[in-house]
Protein backbone atom coordinates (compact mmCIF):
# COMPACT_ATOMS: atom_id res chain seq x y z
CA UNK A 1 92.49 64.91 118.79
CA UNK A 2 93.88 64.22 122.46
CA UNK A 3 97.48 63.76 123.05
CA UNK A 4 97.36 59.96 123.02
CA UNK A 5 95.58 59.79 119.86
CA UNK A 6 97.91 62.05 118.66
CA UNK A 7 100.77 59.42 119.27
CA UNK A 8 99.42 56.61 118.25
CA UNK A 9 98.51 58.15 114.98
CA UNK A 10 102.37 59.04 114.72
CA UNK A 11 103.26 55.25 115.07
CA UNK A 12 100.47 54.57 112.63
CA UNK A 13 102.33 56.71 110.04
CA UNK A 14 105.84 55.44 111.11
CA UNK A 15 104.94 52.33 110.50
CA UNK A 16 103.16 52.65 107.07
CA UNK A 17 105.48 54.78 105.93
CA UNK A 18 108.47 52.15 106.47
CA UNK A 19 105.69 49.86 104.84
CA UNK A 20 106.17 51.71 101.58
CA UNK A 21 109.88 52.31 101.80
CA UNK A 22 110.93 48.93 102.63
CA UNK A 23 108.24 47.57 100.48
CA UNK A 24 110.13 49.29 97.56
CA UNK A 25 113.94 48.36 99.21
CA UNK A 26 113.66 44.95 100.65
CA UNK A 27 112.10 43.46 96.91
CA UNK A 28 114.74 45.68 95.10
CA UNK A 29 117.15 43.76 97.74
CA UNK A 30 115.23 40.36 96.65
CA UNK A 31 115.87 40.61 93.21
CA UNK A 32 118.93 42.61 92.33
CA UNK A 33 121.51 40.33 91.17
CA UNK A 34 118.47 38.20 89.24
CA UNK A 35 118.24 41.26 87.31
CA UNK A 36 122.01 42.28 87.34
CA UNK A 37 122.55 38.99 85.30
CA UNK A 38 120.40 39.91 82.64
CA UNK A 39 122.10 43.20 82.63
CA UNK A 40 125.60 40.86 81.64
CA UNK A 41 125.50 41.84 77.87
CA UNK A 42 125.51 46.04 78.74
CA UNK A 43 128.06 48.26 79.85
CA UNK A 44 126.85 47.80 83.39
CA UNK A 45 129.10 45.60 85.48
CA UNK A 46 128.27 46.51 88.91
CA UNK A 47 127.40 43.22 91.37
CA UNK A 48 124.09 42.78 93.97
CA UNK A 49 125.95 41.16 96.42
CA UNK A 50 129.12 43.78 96.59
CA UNK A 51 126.39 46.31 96.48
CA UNK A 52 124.57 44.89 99.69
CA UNK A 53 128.32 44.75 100.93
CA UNK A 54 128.80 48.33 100.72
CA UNK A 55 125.17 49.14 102.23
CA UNK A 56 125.69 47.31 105.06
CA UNK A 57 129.79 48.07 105.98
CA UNK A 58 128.88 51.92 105.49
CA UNK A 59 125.97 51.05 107.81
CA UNK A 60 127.69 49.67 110.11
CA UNK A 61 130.30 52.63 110.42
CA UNK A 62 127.63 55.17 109.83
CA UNK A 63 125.83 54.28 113.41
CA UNK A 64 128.88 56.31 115.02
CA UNK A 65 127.50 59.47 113.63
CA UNK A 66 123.90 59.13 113.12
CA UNK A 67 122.60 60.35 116.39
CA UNK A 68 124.63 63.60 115.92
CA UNK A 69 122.71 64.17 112.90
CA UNK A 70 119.22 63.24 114.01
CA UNK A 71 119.91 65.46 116.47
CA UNK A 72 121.26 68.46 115.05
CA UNK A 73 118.85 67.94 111.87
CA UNK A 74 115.86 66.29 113.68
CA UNK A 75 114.11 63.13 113.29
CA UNK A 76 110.98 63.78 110.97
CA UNK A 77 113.88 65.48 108.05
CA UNK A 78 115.58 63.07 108.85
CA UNK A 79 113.70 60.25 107.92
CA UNK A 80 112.44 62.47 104.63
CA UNK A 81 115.91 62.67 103.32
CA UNK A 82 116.81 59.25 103.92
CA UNK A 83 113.67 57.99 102.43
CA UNK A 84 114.64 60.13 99.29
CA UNK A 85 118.17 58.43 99.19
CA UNK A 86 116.55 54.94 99.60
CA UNK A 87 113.98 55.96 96.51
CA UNK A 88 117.39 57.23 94.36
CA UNK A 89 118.78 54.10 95.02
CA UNK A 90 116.04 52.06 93.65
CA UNK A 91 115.83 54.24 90.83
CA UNK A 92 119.23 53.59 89.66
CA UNK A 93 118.06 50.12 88.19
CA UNK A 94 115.96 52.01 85.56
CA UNK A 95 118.70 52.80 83.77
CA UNK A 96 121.63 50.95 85.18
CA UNK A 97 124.98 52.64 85.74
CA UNK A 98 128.15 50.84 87.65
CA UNK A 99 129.72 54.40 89.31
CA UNK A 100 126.25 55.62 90.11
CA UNK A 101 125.13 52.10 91.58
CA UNK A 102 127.98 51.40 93.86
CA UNK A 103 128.06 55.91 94.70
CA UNK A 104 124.23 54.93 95.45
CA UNK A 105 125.13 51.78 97.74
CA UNK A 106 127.52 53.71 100.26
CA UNK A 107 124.64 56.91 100.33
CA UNK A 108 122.30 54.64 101.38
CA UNK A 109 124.08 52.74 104.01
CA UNK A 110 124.67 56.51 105.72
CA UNK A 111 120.88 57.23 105.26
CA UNK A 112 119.86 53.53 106.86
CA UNK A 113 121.96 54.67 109.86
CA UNK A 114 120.03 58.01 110.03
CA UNK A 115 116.85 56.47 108.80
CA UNK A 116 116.88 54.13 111.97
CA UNK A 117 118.34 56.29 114.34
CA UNK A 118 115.05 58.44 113.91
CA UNK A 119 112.60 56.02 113.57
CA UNK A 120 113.47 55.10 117.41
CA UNK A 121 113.73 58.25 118.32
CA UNK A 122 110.23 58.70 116.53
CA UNK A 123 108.79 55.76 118.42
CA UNK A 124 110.33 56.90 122.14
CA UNK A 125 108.93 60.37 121.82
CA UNK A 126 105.97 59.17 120.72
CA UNK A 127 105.52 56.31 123.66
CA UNK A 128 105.68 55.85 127.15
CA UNK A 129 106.31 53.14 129.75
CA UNK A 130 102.54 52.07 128.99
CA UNK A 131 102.00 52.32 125.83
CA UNK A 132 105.55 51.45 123.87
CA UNK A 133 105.37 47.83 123.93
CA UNK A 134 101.56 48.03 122.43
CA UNK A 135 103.50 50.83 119.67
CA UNK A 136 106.20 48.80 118.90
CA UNK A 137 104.04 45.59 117.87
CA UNK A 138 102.19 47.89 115.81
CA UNK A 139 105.21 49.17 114.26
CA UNK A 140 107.11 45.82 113.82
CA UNK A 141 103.76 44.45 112.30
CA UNK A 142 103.26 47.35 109.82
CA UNK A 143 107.15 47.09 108.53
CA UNK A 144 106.70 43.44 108.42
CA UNK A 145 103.99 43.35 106.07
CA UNK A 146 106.53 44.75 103.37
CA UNK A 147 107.21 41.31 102.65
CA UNK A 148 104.25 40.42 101.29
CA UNK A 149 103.37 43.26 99.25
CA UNK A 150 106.50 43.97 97.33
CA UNK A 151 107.14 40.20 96.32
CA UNK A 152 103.51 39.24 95.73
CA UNK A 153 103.50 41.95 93.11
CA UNK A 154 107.05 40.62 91.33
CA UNK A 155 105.37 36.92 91.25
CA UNK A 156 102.18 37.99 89.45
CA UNK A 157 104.72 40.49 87.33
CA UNK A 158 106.78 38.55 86.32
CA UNK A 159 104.87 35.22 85.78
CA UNK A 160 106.19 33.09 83.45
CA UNK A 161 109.31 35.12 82.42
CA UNK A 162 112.89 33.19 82.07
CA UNK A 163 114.45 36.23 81.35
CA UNK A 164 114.59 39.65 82.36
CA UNK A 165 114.05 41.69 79.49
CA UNK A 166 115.03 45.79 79.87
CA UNK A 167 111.13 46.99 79.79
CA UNK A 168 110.27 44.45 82.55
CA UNK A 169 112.88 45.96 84.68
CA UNK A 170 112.12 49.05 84.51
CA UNK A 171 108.42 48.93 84.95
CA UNK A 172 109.40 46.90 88.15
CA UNK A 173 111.78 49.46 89.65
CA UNK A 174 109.36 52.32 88.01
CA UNK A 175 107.06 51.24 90.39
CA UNK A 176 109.43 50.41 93.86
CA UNK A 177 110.54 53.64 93.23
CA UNK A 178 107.09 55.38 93.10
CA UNK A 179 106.08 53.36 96.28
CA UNK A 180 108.90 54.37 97.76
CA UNK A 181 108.56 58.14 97.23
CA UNK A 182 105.16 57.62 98.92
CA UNK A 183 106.34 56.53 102.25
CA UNK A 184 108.63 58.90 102.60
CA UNK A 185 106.38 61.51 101.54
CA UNK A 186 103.71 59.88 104.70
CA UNK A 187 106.72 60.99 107.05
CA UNK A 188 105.52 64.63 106.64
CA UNK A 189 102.62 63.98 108.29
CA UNK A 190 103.90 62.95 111.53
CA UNK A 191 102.44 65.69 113.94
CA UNK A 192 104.64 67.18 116.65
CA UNK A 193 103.69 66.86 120.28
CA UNK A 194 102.09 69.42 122.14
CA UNK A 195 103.94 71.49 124.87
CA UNK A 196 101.96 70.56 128.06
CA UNK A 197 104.53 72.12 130.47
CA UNK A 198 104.29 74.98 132.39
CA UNK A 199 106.64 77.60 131.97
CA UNK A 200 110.15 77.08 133.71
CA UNK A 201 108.84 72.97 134.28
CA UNK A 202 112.10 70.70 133.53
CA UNK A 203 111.61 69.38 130.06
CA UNK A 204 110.62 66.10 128.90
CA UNK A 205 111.61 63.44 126.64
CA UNK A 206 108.09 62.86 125.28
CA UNK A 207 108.11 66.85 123.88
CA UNK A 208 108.10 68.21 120.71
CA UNK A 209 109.62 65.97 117.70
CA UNK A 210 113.26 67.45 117.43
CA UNK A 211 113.39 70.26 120.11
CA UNK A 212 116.12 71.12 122.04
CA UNK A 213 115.45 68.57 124.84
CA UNK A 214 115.32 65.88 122.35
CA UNK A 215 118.81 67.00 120.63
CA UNK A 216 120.13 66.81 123.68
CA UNK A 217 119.04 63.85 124.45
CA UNK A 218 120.71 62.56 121.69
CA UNK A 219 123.88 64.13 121.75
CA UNK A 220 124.12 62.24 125.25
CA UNK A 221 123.23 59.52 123.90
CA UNK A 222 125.82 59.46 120.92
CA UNK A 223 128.45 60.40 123.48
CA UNK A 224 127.21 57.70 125.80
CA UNK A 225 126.79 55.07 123.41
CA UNK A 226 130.08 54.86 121.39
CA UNK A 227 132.03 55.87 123.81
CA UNK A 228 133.76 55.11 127.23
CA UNK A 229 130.81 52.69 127.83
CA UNK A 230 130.85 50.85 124.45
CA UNK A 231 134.27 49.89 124.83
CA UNK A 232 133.88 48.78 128.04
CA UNK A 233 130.70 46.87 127.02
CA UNK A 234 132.07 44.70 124.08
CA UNK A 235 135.07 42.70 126.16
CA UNK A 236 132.35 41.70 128.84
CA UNK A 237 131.92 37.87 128.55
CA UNK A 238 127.97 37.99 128.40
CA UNK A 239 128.82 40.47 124.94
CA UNK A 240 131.58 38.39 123.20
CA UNK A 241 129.90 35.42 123.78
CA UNK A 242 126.24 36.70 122.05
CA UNK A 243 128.37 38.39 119.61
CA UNK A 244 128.82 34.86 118.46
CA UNK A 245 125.01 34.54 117.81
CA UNK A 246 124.35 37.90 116.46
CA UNK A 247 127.13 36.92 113.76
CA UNK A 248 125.17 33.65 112.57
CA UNK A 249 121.80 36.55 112.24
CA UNK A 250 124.18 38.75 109.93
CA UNK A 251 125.47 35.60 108.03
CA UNK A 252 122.21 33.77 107.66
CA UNK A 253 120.23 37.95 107.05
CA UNK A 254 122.64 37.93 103.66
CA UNK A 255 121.55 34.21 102.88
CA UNK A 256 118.02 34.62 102.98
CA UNK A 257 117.42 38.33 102.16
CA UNK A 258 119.56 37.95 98.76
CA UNK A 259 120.97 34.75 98.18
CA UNK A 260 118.26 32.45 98.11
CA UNK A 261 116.21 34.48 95.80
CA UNK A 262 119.02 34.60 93.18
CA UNK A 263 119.53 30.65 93.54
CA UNK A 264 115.58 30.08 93.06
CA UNK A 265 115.77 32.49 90.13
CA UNK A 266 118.72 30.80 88.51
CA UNK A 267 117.02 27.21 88.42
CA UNK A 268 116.44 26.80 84.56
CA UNK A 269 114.31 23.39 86.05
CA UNK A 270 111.90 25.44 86.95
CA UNK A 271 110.49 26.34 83.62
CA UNK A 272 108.53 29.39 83.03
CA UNK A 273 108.07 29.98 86.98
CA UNK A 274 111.90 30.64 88.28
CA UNK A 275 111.49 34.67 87.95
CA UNK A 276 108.15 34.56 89.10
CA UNK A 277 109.18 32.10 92.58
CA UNK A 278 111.59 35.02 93.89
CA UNK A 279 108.76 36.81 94.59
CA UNK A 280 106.88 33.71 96.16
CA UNK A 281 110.00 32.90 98.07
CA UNK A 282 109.79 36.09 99.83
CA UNK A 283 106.11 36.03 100.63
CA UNK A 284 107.14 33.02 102.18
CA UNK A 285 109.84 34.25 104.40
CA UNK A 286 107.68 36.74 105.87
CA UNK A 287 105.22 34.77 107.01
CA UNK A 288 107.82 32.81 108.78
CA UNK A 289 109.30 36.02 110.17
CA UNK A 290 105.84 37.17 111.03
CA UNK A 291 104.68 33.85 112.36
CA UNK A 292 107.38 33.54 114.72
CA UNK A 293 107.83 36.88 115.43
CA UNK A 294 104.16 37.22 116.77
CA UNK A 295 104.06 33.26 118.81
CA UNK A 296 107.45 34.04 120.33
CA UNK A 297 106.75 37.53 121.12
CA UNK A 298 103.32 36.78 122.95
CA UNK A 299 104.54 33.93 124.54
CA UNK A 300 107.56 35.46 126.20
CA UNK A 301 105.95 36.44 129.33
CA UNK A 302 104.56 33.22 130.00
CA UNK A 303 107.47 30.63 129.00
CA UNK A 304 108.52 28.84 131.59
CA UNK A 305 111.63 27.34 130.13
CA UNK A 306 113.66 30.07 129.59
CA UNK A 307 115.00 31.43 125.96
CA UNK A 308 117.26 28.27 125.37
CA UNK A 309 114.10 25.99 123.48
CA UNK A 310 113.30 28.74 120.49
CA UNK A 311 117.28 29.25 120.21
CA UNK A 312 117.19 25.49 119.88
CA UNK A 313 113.90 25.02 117.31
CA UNK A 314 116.15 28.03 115.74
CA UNK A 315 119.06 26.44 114.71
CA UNK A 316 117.17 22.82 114.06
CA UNK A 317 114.69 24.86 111.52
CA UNK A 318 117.44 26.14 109.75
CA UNK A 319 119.69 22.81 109.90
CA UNK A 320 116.42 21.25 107.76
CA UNK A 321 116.59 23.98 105.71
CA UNK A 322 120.19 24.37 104.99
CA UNK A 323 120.05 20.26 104.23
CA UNK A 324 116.98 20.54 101.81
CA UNK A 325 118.66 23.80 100.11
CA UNK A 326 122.05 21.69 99.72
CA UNK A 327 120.06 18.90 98.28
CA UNK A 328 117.54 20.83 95.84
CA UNK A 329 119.52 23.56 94.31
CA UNK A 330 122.56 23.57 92.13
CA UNK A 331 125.60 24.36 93.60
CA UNK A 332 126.64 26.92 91.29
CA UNK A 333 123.37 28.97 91.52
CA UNK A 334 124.52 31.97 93.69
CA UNK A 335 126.69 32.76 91.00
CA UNK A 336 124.91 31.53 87.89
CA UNK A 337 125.03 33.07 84.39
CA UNK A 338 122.42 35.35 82.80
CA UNK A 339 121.50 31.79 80.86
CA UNK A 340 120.92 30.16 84.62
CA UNK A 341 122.33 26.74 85.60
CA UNK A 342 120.76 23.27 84.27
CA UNK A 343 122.72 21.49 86.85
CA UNK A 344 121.01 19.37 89.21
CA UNK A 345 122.27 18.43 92.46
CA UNK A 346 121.10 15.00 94.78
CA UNK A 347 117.28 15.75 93.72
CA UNK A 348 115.57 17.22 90.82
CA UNK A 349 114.96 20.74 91.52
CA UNK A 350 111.26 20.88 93.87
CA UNK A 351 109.44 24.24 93.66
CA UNK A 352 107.38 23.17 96.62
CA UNK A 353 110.92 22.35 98.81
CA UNK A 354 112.39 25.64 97.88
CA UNK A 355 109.17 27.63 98.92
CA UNK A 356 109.01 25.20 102.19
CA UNK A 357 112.61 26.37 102.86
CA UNK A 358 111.57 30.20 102.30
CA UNK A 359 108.96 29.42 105.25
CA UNK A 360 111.78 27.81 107.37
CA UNK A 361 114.48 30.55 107.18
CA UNK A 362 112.03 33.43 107.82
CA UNK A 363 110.41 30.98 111.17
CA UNK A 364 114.05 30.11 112.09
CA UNK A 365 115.46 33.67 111.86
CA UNK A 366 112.87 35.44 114.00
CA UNK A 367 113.58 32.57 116.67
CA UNK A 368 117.31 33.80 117.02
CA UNK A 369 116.45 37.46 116.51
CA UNK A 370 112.93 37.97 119.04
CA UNK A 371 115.38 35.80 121.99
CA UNK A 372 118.51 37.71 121.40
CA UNK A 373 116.58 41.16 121.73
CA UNK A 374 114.91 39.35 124.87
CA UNK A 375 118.25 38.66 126.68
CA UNK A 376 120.03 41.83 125.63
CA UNK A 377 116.91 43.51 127.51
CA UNK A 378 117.21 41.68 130.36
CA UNK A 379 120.87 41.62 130.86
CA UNK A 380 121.07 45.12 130.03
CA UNK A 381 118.13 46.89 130.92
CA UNK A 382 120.40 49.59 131.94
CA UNK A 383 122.57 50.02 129.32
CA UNK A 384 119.99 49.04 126.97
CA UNK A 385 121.36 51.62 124.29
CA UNK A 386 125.20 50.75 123.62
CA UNK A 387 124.28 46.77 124.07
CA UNK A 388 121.81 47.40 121.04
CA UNK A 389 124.35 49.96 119.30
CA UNK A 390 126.77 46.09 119.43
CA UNK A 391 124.06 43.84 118.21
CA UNK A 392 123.77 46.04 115.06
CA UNK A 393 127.47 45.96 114.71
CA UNK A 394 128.32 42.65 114.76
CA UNK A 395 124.80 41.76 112.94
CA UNK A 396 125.54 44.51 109.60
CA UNK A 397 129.69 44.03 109.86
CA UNK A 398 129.12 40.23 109.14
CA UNK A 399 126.09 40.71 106.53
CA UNK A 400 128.40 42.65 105.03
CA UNK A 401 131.16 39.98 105.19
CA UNK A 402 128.60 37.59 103.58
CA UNK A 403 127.45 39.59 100.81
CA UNK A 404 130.69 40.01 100.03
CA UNK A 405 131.78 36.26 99.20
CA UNK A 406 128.33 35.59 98.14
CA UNK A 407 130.07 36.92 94.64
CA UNK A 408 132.68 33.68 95.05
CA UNK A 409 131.29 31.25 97.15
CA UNK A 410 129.33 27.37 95.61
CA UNK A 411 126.80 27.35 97.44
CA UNK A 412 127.88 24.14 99.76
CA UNK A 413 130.41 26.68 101.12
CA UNK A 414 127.78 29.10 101.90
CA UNK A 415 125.75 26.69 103.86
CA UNK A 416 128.84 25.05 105.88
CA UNK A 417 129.72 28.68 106.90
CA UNK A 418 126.75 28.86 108.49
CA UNK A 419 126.15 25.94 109.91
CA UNK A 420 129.40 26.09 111.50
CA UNK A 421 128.81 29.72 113.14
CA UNK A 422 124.87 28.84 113.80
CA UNK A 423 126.20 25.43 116.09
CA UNK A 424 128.73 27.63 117.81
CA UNK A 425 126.30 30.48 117.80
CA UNK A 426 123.70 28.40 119.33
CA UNK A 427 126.19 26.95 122.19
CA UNK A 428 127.56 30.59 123.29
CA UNK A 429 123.58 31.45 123.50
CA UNK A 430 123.03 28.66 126.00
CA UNK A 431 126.04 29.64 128.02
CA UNK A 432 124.48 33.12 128.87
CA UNK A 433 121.32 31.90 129.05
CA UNK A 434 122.37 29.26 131.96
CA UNK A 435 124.45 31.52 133.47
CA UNK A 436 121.25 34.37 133.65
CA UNK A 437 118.98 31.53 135.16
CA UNK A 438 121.54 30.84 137.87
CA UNK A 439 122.21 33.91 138.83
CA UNK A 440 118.53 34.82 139.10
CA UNK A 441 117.76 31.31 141.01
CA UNK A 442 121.01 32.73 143.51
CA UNK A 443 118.60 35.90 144.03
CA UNK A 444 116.12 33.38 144.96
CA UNK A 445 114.06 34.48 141.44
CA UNK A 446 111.64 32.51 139.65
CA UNK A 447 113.56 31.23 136.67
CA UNK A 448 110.11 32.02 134.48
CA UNK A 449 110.25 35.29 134.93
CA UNK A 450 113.49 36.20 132.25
């Protein structure tokens, strides 16, 4: 197998094996607190939403050390022993304990820090300046398709179940965890990269996964990323003012990853199909995410009018959905009962609206998320690393934030909270982007080419 075969069978594998894991993680995500209800009447009296809290607050934090430990431990282990605390997570809801769930929730938000930390140093070492736009579609396309999988399987599963019962559970999380062992198994068959220098040549970054150029490399870039530069980086205006947008991605990540799965599961209107439509709700986001990812991400190059019209179909997607949510589901629904709500709020609960607004908040969220990574790229092309290092800040401190009054919050409060950061989100956007297009037309640049 030639070198370049060689790589792209590595992405191959990265990207199925994050298939599996996040196959396994993002359903268990989907419907924990649906099956934490149901769990009401045990000892167990741990909470989805603070869970997700802790996951993504230890995240957050975590991302100051993770590089040291790719690099002192290396990036294929790495990923392996993450992937193992992502299964053990999962397989806490077999048998359900509070002190092992919430001991569970702050291992894993360490190993997503590690976990990601490799997985671009995976793809870097792996690509070069030819090739690692063509390997990160074919990751982003491979992890995307978790979606579909996980939550297909928990709509035929659990078809026509109102309630949760302790052998469908574990059955369900029998099964994530299973798939989730597999992809992190996969991660063992990443191949390391051939030494094609001659003796005494300067190394390279594209050598052997985890050798002593590579923790190097990283060591630099933990010191160069969260330090001197960092600081610096986060009281810049362009920064603060995106900072504003990447918080309305964190809030409105919480609403749809975990919140609007519970409310369609706690809609006793829906008969005999309100477990199964978590599942379909999912489905439904990703091919929203999927859908917009893959228009806005080949249309980029060619878009004449800047970044400022997907911000704007963006926030307008997600205005119609936040209006049709407030109107079709209950307001107590984030927080209903094991028994579910039979309240009805300005229109008899729709199936076909709530699955329509699963398809709007996965098309609006990759709108925000594919322009912000555009303009972070372009503004800071070279210091690419600690701008990124502050999108995932802001973007897990304020998921955090949301999970955590998703446990107190009517839902009416939940929307106005984002629709009040997404409008300001949306105008802080514009400002950069106007201010990018002027200075570029002051260079005499052609305004198409951001």
């Amino acid at each position: 197998m030639s070198p370049e075969s060689k790589k792209l069978f590595n992405i191959i594998i990265l990207g199925v094996s994050f298939m599996f894991i996040f196959t396994a993680f993002q359903t268990c995500g989907n419907i924990a607190q649906t099956v934490i209800t149901n769990l009401n009447n045990t000892d167990f009296h741990g909470s989805g939403y603070t869970s997700m809290s802790i996951i993504y607050g230890v995240f957050s934090a975590s991302n100051l050390i993770s590089p040291s430990v790719v690099a002192i431990v290396g990036p294929q282990l790495s990923m392996v022993v993450s992937g193992i605390f992502y299964s053990l997570y999962i397989a806490i809801f077999i048998q359900p304990a509070t002190w092992a769930f919430y001991t569970a929730s702050v291992f894993i938000g360490i190993a997503a820090a590690v976990l990601w930390t490799a997985q671009g140093n995976c793809l870097t070492v792996n690509s070069d300046e030819n090739t690692i736009g063509r390997n990160s579609g074919v990751f982003w396309a491979l992890l995307q398709s978790s979606l579909f999988f996980g939550n297909l399987y928990i709509y035929f599963a659990w078809q026509g179940k109102t309630h949760i019962s302790e052998s469908d559970r574990r059955t369900v999380f029998i099964a994530l965890t299973v798939i989730s062992l597999v992809g992190t198994v996969l991660f063992f068959l990443i191949r390391k990269q051939e030494d094609t220098k001659t003796p005494g040549e300067e190394d390279s970054t594209n050598e052997i996964l985890g050798d002593s150029s590579v923790t190097r490399s990283y060591i630099n870039f933990h010191y160069y990323v969260f330090t001197e530069k960092s600081i610096k980086l986060s009281f810049t205006k362009e920064i603060m003012l995106l900072s504003v947008t990447t918080a309305y991605t964190g809030l409105e990540l919480t609403f749809f990853s975990g919140v609007y799965g519970t409310c369609i599961g706690a809609v006793n209107r829906f008969g005999s199909e309100e477990k199964s439509l978590i599942g379909l709700s999912g489905i439904f986001i990703g091919v929203g995410e999927i859908l917009g990812g893959g228009i806005f991400g080949l249309l980029s190059k060619n878009n004449r009018f800047g970044r400022n019209p997907v911000v704007m179909l963006g926030i307008v997607v997600h205005f119609i959905a936040f209006y049709l949510i407030f109107f079709n589901m209950p307001n107590d629904a984030p927080i209903a009962p094991m028994e579910g709500t039979d309240d009805v709020a300005y229109m008899i609960p729709s199936k076909e609206v709530a699955i329509f607004c699963s398809f709007l908040l996965g098309l609006g969220d990759s709108c925000f998320n594919t322009q912000l990574l555009s303009i972070l790229g372009f503004l800071y092309s070279e210091d690419s690393a600690p701008a990124f290092a502050i999108f995932k800040f802001v973007q897990s401190i304020c998921a955090a934030v949301a999970y955590f009054y998703s446990n107190y919050f009517l839902l009416q409060w939940q929307l106005l909270i984002m629709v009040v950061v997404g409008f300001f989100g949306t105008i802080t956007f514009f400002t950069v982007e106007w201010e990018a297009a002027a200075a570029l037309v002051a260079r005499g640049s052609d305004y198409s080419s951001i």
